[in-house]
Protein backbone atom coordinates (compact mmCIF):
# COMPACT_ATOMS: atom_id res chain seq x y z
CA UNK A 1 24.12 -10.70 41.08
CA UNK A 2 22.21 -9.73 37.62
CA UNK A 3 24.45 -11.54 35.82
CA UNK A 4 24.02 -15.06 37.95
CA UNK A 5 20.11 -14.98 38.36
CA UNK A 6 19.83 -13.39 33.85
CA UNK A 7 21.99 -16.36 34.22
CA UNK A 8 19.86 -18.54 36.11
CA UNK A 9 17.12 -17.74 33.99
CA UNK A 10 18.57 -18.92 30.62
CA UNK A 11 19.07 -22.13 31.73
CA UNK A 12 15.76 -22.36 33.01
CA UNK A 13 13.63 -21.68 29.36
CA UNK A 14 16.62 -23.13 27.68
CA UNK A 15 15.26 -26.40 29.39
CA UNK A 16 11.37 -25.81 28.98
CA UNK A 17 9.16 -26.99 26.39
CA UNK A 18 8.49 -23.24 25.27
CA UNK A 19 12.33 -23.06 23.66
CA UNK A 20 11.93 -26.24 21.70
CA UNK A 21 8.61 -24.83 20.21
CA UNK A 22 10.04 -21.71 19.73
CA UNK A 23 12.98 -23.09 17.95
CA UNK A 24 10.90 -25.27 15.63
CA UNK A 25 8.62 -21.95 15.05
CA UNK A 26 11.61 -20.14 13.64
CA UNK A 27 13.35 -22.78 12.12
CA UNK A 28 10.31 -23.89 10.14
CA UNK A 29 8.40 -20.90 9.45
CA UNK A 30 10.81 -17.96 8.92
CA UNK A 31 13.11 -19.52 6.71
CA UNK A 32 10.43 -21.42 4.50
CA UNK A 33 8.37 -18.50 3.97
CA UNK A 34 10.93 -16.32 2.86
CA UNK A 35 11.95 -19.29 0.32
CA UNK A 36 8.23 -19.08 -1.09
CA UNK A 37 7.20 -15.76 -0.86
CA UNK A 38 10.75 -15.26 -2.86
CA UNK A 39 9.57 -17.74 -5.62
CA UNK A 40 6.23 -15.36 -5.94
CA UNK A 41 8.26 -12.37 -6.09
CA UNK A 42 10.67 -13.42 -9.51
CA UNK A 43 7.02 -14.64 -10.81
CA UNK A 44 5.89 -11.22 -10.30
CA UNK A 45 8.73 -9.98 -11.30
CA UNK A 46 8.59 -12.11 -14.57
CA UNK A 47 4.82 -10.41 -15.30
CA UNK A 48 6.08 -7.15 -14.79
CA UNK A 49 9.06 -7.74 -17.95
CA UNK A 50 6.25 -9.19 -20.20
CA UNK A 51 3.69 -6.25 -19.48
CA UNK A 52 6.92 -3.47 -19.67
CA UNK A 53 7.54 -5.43 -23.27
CA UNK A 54 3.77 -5.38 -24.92
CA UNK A 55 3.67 -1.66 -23.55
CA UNK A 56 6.80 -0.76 -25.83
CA UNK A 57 5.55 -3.02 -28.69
CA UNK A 58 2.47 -1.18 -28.93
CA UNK A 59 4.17 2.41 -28.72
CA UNK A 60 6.70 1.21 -31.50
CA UNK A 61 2.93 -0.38 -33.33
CA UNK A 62 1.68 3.41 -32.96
CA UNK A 63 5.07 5.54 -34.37
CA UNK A 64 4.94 2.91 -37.30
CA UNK A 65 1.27 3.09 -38.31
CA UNK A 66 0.11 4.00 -41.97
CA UNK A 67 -2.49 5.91 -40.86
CA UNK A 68 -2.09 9.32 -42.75
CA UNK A 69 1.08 11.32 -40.88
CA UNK A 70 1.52 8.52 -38.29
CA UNK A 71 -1.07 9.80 -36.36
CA UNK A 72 -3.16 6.92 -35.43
CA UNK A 73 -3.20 7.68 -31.25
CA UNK A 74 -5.06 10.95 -32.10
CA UNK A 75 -7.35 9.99 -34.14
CA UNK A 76 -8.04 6.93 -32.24
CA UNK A 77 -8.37 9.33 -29.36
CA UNK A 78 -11.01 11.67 -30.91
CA UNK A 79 -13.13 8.85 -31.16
CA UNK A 80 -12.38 6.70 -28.51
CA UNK A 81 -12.33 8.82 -25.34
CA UNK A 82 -11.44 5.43 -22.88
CA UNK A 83 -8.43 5.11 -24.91
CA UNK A 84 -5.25 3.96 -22.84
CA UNK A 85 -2.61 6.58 -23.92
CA UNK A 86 -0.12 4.94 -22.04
CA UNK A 87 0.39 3.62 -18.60
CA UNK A 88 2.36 3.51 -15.13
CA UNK A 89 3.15 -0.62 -14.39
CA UNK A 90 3.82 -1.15 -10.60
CA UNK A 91 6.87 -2.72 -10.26
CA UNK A 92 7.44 -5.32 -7.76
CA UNK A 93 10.11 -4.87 -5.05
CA UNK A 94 12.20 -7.42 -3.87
CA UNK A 95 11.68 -6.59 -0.07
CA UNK A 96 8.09 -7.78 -0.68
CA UNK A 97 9.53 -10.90 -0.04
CA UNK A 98 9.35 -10.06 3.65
CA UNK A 99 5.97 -7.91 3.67
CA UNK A 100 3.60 -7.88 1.03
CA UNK A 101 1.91 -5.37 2.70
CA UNK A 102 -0.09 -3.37 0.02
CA UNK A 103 1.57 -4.52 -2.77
CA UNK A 104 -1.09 -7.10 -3.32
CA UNK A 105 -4.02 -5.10 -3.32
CA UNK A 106 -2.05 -1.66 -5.69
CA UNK A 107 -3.40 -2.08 -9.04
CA UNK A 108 -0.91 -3.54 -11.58
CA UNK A 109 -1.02 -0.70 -13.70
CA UNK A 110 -2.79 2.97 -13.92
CA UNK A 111 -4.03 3.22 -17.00
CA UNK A 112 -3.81 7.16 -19.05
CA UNK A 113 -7.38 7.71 -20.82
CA UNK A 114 -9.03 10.86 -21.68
CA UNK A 115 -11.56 10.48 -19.10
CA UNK A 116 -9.34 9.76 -16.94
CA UNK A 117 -7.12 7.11 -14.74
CA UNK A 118 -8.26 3.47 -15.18
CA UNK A 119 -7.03 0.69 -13.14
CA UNK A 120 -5.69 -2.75 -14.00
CA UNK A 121 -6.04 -5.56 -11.72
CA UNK A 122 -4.62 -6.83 -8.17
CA UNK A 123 -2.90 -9.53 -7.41
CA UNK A 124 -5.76 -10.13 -4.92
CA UNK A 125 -8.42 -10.41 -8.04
CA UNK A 126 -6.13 -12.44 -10.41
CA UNK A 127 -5.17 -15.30 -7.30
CA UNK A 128 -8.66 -14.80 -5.35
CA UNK A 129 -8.87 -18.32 -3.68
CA UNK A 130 -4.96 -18.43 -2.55
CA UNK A 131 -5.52 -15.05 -0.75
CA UNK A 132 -8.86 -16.30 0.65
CA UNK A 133 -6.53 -18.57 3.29
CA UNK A 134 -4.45 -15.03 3.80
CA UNK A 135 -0.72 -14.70 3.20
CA UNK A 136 1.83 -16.34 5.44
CA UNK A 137 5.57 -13.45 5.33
CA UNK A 138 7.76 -12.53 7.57
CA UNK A 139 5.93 -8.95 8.99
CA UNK A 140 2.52 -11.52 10.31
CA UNK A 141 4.94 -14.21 11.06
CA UNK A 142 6.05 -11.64 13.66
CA UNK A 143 3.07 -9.74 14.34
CA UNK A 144 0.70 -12.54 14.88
CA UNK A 145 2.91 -15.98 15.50
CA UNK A 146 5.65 -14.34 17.83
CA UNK A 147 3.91 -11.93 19.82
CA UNK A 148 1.16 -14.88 20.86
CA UNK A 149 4.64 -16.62 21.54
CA UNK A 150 6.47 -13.62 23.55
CA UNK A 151 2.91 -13.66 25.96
CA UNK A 152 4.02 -17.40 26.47
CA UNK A 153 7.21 -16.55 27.66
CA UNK A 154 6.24 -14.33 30.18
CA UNK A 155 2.45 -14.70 31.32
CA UNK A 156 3.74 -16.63 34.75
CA UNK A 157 7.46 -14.70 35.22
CA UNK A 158 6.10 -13.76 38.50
CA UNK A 159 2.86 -15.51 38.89
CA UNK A 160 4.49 -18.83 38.41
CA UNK A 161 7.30 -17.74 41.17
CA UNK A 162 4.41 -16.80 43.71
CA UNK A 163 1.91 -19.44 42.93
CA UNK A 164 4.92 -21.61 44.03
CA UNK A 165 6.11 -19.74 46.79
CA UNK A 166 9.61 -19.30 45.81
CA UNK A 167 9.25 -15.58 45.02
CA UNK A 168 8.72 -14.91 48.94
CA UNK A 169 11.52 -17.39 49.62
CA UNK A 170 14.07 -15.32 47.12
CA UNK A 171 13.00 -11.97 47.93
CA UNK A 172 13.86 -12.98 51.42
CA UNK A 173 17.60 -12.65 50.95
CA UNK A 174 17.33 -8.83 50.74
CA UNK A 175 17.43 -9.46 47.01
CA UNK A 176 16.38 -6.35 45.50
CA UNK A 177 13.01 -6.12 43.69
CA UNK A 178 14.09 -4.82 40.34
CA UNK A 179 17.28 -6.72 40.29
CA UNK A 180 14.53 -9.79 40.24
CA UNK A 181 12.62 -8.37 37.64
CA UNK A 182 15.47 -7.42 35.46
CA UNK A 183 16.72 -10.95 35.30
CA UNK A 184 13.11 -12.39 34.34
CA UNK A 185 12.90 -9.85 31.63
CA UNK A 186 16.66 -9.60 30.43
CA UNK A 187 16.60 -13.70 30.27
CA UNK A 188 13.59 -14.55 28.64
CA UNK A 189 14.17 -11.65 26.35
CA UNK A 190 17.49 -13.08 25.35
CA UNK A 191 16.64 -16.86 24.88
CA UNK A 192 13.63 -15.58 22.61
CA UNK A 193 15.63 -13.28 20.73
CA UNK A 194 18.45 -15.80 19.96
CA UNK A 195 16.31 -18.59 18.34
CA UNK A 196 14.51 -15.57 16.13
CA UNK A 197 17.92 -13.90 15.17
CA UNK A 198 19.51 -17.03 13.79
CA UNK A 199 16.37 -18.13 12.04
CA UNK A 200 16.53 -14.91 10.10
CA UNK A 201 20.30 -15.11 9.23
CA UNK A 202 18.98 -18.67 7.83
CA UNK A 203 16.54 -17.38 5.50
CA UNK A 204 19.12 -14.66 3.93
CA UNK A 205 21.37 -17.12 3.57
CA UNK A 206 18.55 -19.12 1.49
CA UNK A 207 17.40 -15.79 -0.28
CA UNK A 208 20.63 -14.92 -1.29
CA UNK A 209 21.48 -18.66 -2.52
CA UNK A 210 18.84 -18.27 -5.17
CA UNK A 211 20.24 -14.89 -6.28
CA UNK A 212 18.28 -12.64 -3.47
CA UNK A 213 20.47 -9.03 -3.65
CA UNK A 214 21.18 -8.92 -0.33
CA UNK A 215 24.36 -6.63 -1.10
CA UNK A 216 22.61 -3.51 -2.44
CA UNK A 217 22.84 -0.70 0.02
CA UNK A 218 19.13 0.10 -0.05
CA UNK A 219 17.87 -3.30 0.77
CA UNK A 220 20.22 -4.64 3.61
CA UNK A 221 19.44 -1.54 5.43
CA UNK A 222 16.26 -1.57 5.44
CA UNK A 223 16.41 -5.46 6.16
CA UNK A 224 18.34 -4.04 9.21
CA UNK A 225 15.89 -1.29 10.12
CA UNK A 226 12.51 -4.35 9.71
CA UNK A 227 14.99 -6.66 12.29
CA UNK A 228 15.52 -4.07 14.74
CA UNK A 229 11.51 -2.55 14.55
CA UNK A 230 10.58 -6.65 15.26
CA UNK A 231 13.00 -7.15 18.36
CA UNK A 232 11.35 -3.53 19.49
CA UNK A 233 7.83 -5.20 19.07
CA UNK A 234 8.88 -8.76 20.41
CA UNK A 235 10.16 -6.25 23.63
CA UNK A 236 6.61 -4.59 24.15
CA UNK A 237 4.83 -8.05 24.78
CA UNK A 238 7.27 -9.41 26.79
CA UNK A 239 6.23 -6.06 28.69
CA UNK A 240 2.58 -7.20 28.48
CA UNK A 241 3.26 -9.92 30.02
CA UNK A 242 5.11 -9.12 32.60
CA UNK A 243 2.59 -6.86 33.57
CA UNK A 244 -0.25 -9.61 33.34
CA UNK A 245 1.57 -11.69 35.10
CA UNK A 246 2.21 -8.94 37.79
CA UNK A 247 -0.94 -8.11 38.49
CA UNK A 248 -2.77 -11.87 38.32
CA UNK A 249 -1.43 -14.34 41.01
CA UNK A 250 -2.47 -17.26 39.90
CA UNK A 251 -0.93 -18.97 36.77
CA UNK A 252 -4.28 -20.32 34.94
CA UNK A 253 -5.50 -16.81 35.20
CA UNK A 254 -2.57 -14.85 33.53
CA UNK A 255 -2.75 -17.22 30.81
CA UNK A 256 -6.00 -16.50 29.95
CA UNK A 257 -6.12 -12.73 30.36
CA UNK A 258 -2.84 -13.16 28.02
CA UNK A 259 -4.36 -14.95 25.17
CA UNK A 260 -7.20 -12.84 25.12
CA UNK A 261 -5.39 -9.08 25.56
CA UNK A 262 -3.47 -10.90 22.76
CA UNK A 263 -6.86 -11.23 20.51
CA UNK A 264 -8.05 -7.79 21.06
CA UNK A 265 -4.12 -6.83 20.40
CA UNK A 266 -3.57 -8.31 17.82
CA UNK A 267 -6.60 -9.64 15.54
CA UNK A 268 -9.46 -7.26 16.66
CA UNK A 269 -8.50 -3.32 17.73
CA UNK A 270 -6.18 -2.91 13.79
CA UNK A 271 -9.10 -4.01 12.12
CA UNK A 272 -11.86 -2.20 13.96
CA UNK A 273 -10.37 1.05 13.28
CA UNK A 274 -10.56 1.00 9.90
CA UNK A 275 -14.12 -0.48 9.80
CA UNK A 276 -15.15 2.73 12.31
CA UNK A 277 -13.44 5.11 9.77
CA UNK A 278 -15.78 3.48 7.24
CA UNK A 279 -18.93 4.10 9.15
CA UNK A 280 -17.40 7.65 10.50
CA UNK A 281 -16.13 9.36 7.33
CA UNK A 282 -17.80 7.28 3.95
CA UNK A 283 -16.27 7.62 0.77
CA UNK A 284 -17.16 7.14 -2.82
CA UNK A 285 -15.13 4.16 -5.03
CA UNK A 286 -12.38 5.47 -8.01
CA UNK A 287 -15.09 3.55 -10.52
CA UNK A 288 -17.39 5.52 -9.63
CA UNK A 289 -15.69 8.99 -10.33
CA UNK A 290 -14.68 7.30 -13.78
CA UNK A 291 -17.80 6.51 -14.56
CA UNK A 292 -19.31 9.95 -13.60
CA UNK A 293 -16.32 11.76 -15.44
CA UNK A 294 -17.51 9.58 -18.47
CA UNK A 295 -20.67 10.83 -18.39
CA UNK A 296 -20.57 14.17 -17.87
CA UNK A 297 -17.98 13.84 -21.26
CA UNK A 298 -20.30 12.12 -23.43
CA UNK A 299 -23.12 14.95 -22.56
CA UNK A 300 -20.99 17.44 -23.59
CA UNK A 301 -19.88 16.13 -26.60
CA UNK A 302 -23.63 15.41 -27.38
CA UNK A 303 -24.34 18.96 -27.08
CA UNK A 304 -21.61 19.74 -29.45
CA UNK A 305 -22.78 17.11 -31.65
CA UNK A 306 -25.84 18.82 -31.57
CA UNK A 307 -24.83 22.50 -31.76
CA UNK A 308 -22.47 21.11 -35.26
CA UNK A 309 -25.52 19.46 -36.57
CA UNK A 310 -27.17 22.94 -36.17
CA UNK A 311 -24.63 24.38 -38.14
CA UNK A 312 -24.37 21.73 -40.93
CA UNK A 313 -28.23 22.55 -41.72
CA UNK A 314 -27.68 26.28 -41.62
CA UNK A 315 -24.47 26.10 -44.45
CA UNK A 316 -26.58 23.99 -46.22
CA UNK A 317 -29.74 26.45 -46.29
CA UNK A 318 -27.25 28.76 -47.51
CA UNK A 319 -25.62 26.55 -50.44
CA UNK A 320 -29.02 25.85 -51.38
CA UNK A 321 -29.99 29.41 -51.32
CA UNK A 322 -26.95 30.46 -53.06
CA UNK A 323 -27.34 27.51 -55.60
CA UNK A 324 -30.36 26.61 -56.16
CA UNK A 325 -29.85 24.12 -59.34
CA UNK A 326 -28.61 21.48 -56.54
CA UNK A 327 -31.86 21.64 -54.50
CA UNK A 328 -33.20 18.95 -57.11
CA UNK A 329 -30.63 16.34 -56.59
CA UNK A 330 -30.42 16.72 -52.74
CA UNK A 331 -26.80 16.61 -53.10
CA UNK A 332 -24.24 19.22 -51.80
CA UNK A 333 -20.37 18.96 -51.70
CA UNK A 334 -18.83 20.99 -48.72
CA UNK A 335 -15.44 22.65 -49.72
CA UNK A 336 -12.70 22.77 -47.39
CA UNK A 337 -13.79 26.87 -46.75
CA UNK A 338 -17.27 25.81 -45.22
CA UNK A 339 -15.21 23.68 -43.17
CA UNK A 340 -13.03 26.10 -42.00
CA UNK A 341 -15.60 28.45 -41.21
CA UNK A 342 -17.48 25.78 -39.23
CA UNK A 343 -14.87 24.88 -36.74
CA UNK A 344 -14.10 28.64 -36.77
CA UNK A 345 -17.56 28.94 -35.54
CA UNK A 346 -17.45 25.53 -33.43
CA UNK A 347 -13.96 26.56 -30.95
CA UNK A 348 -15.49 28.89 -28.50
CA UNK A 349 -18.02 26.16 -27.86
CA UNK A 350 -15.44 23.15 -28.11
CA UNK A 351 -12.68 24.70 -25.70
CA UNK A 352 -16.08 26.18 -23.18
CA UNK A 353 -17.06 22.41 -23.22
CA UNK A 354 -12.89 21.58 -23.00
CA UNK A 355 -12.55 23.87 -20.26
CA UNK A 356 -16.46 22.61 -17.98
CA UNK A 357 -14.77 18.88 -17.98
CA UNK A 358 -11.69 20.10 -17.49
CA UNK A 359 -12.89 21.49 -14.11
CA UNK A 360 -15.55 19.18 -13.09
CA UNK A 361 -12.70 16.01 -13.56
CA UNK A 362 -10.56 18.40 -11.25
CA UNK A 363 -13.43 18.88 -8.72
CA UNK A 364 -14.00 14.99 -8.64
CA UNK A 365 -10.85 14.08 -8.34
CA UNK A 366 -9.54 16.39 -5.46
CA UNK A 367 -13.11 15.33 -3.60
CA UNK A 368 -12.20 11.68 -4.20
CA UNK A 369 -8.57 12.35 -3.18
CA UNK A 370 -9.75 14.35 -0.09
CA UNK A 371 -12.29 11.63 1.17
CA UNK A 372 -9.94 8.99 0.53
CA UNK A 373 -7.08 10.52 2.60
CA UNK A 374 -9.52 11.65 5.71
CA UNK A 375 -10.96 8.09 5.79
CA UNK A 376 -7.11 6.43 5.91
CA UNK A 377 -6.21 8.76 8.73
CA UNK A 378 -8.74 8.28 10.72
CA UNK A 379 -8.77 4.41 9.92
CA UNK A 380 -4.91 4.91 10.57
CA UNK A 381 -5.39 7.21 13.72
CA UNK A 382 -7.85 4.57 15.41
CA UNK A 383 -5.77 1.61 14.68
CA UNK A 384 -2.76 2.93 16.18
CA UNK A 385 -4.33 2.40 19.74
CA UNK A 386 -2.09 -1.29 19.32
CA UNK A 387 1.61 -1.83 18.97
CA UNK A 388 0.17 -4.35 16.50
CA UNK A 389 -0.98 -1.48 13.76
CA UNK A 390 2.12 0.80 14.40
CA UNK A 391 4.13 -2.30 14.47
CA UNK A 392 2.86 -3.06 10.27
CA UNK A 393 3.21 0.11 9.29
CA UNK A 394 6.53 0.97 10.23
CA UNK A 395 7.46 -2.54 8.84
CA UNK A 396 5.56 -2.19 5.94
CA UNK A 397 7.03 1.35 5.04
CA UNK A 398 10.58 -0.05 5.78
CA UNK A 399 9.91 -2.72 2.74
CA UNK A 400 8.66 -0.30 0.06
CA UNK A 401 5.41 -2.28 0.26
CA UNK A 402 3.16 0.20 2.43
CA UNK A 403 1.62 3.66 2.49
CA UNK A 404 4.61 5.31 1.64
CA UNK A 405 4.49 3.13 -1.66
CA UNK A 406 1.12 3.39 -2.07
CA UNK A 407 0.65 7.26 -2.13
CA UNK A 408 4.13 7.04 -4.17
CA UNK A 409 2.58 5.08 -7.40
CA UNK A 410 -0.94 7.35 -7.36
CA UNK A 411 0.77 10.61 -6.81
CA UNK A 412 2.94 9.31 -10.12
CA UNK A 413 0.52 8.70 -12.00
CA UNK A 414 -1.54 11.70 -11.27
CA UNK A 415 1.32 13.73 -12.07
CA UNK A 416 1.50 12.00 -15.84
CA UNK A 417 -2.12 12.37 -16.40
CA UNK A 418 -1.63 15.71 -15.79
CA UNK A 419 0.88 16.12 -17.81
CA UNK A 420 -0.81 14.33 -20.75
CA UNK A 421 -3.87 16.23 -20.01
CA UNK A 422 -1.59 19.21 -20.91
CA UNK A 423 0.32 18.40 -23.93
CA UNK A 424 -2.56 15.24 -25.49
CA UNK A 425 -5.94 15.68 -24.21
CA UNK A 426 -6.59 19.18 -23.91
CA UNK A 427 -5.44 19.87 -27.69
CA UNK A 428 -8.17 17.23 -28.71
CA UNK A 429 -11.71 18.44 -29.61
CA UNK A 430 -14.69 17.11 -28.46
CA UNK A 431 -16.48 16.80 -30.66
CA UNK A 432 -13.92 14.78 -33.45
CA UNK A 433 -12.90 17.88 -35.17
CA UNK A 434 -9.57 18.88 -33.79
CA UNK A 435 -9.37 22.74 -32.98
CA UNK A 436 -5.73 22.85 -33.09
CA UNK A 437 -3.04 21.54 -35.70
CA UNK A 438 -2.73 17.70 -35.33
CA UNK A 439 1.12 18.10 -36.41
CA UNK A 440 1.48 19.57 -32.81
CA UNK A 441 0.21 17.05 -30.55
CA UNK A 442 2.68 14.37 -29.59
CA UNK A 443 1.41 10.84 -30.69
CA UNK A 444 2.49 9.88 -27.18
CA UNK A 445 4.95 10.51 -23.71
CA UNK A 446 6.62 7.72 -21.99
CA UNK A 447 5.69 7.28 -18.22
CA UNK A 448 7.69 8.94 -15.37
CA UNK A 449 9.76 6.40 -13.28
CA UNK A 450 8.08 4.92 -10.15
CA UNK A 451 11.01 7.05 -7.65
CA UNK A 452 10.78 4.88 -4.22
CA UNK A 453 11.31 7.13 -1.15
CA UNK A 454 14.95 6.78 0.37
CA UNK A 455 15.31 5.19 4.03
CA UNK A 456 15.36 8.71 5.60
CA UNK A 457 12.53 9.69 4.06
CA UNK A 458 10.56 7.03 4.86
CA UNK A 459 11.39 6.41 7.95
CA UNK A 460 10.52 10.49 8.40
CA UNK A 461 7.03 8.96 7.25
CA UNK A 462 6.78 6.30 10.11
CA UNK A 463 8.47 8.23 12.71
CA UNK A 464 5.06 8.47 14.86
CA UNK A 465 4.67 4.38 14.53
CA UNK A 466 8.25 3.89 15.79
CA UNK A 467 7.94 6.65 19.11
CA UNK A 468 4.85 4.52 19.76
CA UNK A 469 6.54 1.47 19.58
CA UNK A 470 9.11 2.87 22.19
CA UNK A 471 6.46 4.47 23.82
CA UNK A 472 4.76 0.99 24.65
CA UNK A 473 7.57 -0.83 25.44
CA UNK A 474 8.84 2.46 28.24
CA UNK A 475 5.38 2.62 29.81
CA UNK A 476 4.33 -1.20 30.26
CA UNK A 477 7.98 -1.46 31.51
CA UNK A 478 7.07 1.05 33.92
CA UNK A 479 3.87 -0.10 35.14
CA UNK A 480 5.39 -3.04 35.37
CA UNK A 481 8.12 -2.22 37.99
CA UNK A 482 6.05 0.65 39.84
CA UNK A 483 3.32 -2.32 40.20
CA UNK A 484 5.92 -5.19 41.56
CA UNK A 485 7.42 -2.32 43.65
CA UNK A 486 4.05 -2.14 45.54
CA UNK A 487 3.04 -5.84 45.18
CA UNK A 488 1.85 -7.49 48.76
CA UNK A 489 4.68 -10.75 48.73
């Protein structure tokens, strides 16, 4: 009896307007936006190889300089304290293709300076008026396009049947209740699923006609795991609707309670969170920590500048005390041992200043870092009331192009500053007068590699997003079925 009324129900969106509107959806927008957003990827890609290239042609520039022992970074350094050392380039995945996610807004490189991390542009800053109209991919394609679409399906699977009077009239023939409502859900579920499904095998067939690598382990799973977390999310509004159109009898009315549960869904509730984490917990920006970090270095190398000066006067009261035939001329030569003695005299005060900016970058940084993460989670937290927001992230993460690649690149390139900080910048005066040999220092370090979490690990990260997801789906399922159960026919 399922099988015959699942059945029944097939036939009957196979032959309504909604399945020729959802087949042109997927036909035209799944496949064509995975064909452009592919094209923007190997142009990324291209950007990346050209900024990886000038990166080694200026370390090989720096080994080869005729600067006196080759050491032209740490000079440059002891003068230049906004000097880029080196830096970590983001490098663009090829599952971007199918989220952009925060790829877009990541800076394109960090940046290694004395004072500290620097930032190189977005791809949101360098393309400002294309992002203005937003980005069409596959993770809002699904998010936005088919869950509007899965509402449709489903707003009058019961309303429509008792506005008619058939649901009385096939209830009648001691047909049981959840039988019914199995085949409504089962059926539209299928028809919408099977349009969506070979839409997708479409555009890898297109990706991987222009060279897409489709084969590599790490990709097609995770191309399996984003398929199988958008059916999941398809499944919770074909709940939602079922429910509106549950508790609403008339037709009209289910519609618009669906479009406009699918607004606040959708399009409102993610974004709202984030704004009240903004309001709740304020943070201040990454220039502004640079900026502060710069300053509080340039006033401590002005008081060493200062306390040098002082003792530049006071070796030349006592050369002119100890020869005073030179007084005349106003001329003094200082010999390599007055120099010695000097920044004998100047390295308690060079590593104390070392050491005070040192731990005030530390104490800005960790402050940053800690305001930064309490604002996401509670932006995070908040959003998460919607299947939409857990929906994005767990995509997102599954794609390499969301939080779990966004703490990834920072926590890399904190780690390398450190380590420069270490072996570079802390064996650097000042003040300009190194206090250790200069043979020593290394003229530079190459950059860690950007290591992308594995699928386990990441979806360890998004397990919460995905028990919501199934959470949703169970409970408006539920409410669903305990509400028809008790429904006056």
């Amino acid at each position: 009896m399922l099988i015959t009324l699942i059945q029944k129900e097939i036939m009957h969106h196979i032959l309504s307007a909604r399945f020729v509107a959802l087949l042109v959806m997927c036909v035209l927008l799944i496949p064509l936006n995975l064909h452009i957003n592919y094209h923007h990827y190997l142009k990324r890609q291209i950007d990346y190889q050209e900024q990886e290239t000038l990166e080694d042609e200026n370390a090989l520039k720096d080994e080869n300089s005729e600067e006196p022992g080759g050491m032209s970074i740490k000079f440059k350094l002891t003068q230049d304290t906004n000097l880029e050392v080196s830096k970590v380039i983001l490098k663009p995945t090829p599952l971007s293709v199918f989220a952009t996610g925060l790829e877009a807004a990541l800076p394109s490189y960090l940046g290694m300076t004395r004072n500290g991390i620097t930032r190189g542009e977005t791809s949101l800053s360098t393309a400002p008026i294309a992002f203005l109209l937003g980005h069409l991919d596959f993770v809002f394609v699904v998010s936005t396009v088919f869950s509007l679409l899965a509402l449709l399906f489903t707003f009058d699977a019961v309303a429509g049947e008792r506005e008619a009077g058939t649901l009385r009239i096939t209830l009648a023939n001691a047909l049981p209740r959840d039988i019914f409502l199995w085949s409504k859900l089962i059926g539209g579920y299928f028809v919408f699923i099977l349009p969506f499904l070979m839409s997708v095998i479409i555009g890898l067939l297109v990706l991987v006609l222009q060279g897409f690598p489709l084969s590599e382990p790490g990709i097609f799973l995770r191309i399996l795991c984003l398929i199988f977390v958008s059916l999941l999310y398809i499944a919770v509004f074909f709940a939602v609707g079922a429910v509106i159109s549950i508790y609403f009898d008339s037709s009209k009315t289910a519609l618009i309670v669906a479009f406009t549960v699918w607004v606040f869904a959708v399009l409102i509730l993610p974004r709202v969170g984030f704004l009240a984490a903004q309001i709740v917990a304020p943070t201040s920006t990454a220039e502004s920590v640079y900026r502060e970090k710069t300053a509080k270095r340039a006033e401590l190398r002005a008081g060493l500048d200062a306390e040098r000066g002082k003792m530049m006067g006071e070796v030349f009261s006592e050369m002119q005390k100890s020869n005073p035939s030179q007084g005349g001329t106003g001329v003094f030569t200082i010999g390599p041992g007055h120099m010695e003695k000097m920044n004998e005299k100047m390295a308690p005060f060079e590593e104390e200043a070392r050491l005070k900016y040192r731990n005030l970058a530390t104490q800005l940084d960790r402050r940053y870092q800690r305001e930064r993460k309490h604002q996401d989670t509670i932006g995070v937290n908040f959003s998460r009331i919607t299947p939409t927001a857990s929906f994005i992230f767990l995509a997102t993460d599954a794609t390499q192009t969301g939080q779990a690649k966004k703490n990834t690149y920072f926590q890399t390139g904190t780690r390398y500053y450190e380590t420069l900080d270490t072996e570079i910048f802390s064996k650097i005066s000042e003040g300009g007068f190194g206090h250790h040999d200069m043979e020593e220092i290394p003229s530079t370090m190459p950059p860690p590699p950007l290591v992308e979490p594995t699928l386990g690990e990441t979806l360890q990260h998004a397990a919460l997003d995905l028990l919501l997801l199934c959470f949703f789906a169970i409970v408006l399922t539920t409410v669903a079925f305990l509400k028809f159960f008790r429904m006056d026919i």
